[in-house]
C-alpha atoms as a PDB file:
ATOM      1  CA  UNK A   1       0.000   0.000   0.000  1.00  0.00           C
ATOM      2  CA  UNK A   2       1.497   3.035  -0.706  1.00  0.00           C
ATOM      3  CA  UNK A   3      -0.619   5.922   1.548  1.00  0.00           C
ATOM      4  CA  UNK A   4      -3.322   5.046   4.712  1.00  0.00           C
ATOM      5  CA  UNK A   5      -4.970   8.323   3.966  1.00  0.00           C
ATOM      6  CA  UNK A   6      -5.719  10.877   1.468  1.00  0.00           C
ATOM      7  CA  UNK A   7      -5.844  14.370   3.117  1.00  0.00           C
ATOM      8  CA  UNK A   8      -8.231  16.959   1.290  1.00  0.00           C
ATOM      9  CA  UNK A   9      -7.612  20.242   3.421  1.00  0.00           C
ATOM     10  CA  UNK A  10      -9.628  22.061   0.771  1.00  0.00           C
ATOM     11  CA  UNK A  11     -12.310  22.122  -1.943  1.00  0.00           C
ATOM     12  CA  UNK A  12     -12.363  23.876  -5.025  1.00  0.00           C
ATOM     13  CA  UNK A  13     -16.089  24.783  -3.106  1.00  0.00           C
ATOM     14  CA  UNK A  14     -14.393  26.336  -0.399  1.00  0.00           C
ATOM     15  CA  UNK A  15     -11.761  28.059  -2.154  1.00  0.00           C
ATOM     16  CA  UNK A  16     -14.790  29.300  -4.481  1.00  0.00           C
ATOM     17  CA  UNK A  17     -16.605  30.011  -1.716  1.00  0.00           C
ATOM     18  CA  UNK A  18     -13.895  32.425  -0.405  1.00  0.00           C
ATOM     19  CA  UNK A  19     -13.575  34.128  -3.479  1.00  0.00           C
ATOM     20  CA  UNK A  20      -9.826  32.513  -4.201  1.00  0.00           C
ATOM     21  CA  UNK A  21     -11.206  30.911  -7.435  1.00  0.00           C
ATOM     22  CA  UNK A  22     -13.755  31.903  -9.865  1.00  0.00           C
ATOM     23  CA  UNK A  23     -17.230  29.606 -10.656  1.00  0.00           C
ATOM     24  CA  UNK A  24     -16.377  27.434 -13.287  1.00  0.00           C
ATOM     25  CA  UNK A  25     -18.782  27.353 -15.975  1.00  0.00           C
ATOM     26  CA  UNK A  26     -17.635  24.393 -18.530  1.00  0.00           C
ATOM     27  CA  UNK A  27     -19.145  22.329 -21.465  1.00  0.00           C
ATOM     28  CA  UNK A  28     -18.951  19.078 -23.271  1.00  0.00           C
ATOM     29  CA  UNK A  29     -20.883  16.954 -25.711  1.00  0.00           C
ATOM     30  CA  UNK A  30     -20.858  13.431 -26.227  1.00  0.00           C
ATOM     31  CA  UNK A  31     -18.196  11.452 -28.411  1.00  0.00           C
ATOM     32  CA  UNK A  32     -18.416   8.735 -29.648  1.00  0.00           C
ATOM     33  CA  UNK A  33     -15.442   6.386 -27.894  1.00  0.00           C
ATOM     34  CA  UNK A  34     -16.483   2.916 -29.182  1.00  0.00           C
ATOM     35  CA  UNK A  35     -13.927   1.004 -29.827  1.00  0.00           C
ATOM     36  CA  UNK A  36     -11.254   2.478 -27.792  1.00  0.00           C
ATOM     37  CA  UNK A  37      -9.747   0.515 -25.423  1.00  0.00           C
ATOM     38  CA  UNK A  38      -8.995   1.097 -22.136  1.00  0.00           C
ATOM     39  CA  UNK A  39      -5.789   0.350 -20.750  1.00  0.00           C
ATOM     40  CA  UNK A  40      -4.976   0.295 -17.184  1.00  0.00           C
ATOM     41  CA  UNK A  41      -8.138   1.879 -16.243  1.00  0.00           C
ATOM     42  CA  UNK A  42      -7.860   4.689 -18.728  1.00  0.00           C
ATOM     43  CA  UNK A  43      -8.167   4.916 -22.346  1.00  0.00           C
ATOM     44  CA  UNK A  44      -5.355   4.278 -24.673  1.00  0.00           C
ATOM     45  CA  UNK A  45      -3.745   7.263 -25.218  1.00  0.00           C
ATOM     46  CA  UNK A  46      -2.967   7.068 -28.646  1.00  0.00           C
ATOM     47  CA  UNK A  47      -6.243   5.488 -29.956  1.00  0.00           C
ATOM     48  CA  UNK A  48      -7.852   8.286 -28.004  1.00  0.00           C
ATOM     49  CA  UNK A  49      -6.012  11.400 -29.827  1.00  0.00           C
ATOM     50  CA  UNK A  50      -6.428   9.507 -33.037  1.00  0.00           C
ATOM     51  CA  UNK A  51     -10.744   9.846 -32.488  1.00  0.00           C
ATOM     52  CA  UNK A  52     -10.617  13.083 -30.594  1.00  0.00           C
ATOM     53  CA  UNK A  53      -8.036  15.295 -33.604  1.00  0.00           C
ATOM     54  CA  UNK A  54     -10.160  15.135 -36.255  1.00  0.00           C
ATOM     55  CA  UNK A  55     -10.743  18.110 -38.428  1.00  0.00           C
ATOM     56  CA  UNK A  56     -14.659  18.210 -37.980  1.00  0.00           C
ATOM     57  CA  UNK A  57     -14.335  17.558 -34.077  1.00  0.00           C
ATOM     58  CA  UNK A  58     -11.921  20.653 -34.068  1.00  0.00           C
ATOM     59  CA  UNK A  59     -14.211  22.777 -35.856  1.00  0.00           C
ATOM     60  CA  UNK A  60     -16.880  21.735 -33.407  1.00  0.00           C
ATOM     61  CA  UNK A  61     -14.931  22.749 -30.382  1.00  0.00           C
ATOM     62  CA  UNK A  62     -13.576  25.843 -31.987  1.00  0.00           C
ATOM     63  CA  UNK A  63     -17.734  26.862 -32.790  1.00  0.00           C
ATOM     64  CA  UNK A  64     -18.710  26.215 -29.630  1.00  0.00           C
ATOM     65  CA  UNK A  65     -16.097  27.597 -27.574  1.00  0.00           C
ATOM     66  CA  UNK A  66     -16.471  30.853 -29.153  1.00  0.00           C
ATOM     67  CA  UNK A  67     -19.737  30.498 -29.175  1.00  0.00           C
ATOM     68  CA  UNK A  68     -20.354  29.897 -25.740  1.00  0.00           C
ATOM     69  CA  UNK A  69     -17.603  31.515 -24.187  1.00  0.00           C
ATOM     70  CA  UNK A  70     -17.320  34.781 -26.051  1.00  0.00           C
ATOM     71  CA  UNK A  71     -14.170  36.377 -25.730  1.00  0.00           C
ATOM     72  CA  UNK A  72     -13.605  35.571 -22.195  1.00  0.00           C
ATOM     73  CA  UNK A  73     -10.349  33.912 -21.462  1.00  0.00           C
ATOM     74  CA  UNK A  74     -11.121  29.789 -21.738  1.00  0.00           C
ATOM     75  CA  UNK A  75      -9.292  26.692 -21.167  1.00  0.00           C
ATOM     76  CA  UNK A  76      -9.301  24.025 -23.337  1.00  0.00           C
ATOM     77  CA  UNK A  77      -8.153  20.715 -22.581  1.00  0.00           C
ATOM     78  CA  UNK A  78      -7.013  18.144 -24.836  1.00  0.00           C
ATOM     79  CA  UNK A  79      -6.161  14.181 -25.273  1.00  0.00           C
ATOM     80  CA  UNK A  80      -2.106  14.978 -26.382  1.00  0.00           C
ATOM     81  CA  UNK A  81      -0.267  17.450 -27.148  1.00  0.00           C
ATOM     82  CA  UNK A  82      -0.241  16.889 -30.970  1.00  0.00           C
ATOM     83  CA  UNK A  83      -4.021  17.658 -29.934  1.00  0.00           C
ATOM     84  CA  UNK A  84      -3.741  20.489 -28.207  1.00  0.00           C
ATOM     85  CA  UNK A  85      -1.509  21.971 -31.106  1.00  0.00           C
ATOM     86  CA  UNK A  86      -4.104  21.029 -33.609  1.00  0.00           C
ATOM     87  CA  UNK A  87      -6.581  23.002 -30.927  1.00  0.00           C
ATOM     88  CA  UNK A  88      -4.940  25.712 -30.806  1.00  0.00           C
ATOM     89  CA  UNK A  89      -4.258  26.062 -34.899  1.00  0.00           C
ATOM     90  CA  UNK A  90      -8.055  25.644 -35.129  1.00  0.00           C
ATOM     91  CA  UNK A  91      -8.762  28.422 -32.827  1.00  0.00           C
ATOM     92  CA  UNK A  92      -6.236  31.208 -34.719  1.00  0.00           C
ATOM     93  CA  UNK A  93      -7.553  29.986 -38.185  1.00  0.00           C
ATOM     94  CA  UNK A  94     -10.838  31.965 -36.647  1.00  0.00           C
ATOM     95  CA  UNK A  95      -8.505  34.925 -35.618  1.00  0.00           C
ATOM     96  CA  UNK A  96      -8.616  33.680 -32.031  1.00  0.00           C
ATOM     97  CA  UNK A  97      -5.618  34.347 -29.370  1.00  0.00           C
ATOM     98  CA  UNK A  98      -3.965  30.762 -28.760  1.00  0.00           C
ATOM     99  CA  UNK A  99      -0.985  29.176 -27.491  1.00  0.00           C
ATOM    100  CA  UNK A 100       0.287  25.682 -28.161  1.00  0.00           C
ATOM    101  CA  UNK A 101       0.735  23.788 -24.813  1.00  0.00           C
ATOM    102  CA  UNK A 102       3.807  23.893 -22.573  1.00  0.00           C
ATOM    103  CA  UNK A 103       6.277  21.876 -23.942  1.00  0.00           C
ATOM    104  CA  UNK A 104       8.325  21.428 -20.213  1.00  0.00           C
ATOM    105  CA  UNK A 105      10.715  24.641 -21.284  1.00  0.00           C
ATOM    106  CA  UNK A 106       8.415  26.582 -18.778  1.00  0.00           C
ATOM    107  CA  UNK A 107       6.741  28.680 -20.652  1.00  0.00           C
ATOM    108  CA  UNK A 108       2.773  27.717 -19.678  1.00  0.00           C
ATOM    109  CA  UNK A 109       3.107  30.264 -17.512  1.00  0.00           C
ATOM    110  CA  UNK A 110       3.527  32.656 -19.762  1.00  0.00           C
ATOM    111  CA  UNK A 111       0.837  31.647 -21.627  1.00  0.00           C
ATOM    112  CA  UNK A 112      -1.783  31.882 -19.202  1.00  0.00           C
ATOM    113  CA  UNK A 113      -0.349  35.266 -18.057  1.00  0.00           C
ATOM    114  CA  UNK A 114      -0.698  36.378 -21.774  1.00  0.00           C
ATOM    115  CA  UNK A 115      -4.139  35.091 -21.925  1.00  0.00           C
ATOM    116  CA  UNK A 116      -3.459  32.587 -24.742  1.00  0.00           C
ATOM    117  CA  UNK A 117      -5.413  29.443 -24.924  1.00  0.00           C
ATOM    118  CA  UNK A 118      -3.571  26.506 -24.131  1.00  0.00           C
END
């Protein structure tokens, strides 16, 4: 066993609550994973970002996102980060602000701070 206890000193309710965090107002749809295995009690990564980057699915997200969201600063999240680079293409071929993902040189940071879409 490797812990006895998990220790949850705080909730993103609480820290909401004190007006640390903002409400989170988020969206999905349904997608269509048949056929994709799951491997140690999560999908196979690579089968995953193979159904999830698909031109039309990008278009969808890019739509709806601006859509929904307007231009308020939004988080995207994505299977990979081939993905996420495909994401964020989709999003400035509609003349929207986005940043490809961190890519460990440090520089998400930056990209939140600049409000880019990761």
């Amino acid at each position: 066993m490797l812990y006895d206890a998990i220790i949850q000193p705080v909730s993103v309710a609480d820290l909401t609550r004190d007006g640390r965090l903002v409400p989170v107002r988020y969206w999905s749809w349904p997608v269509d994973l048949r056929g994709v295995r799951i491997r140690q009690g999560d999908y196979d990564a690579g089968k995953l970002e193979q159904r999830l980057n698909q031109v039309r699915l990008l278009g969808d997200i890019v739509e709806h996102t601006t859509r929904l969201a307007g231009d308020r600063r939004t988080v995207v999240f994505a299977t990979s980060i081939k993905h996420a680079i495909a994401l964020a293409e989709a999003f400035r071929a509609v003349g929207k602000r986005a940043r490809r993902p961190c890519d460990g040189a440090g520089e998400n940071s930056a990209n939140v701070r600049d409000g880019g879409v990761l």
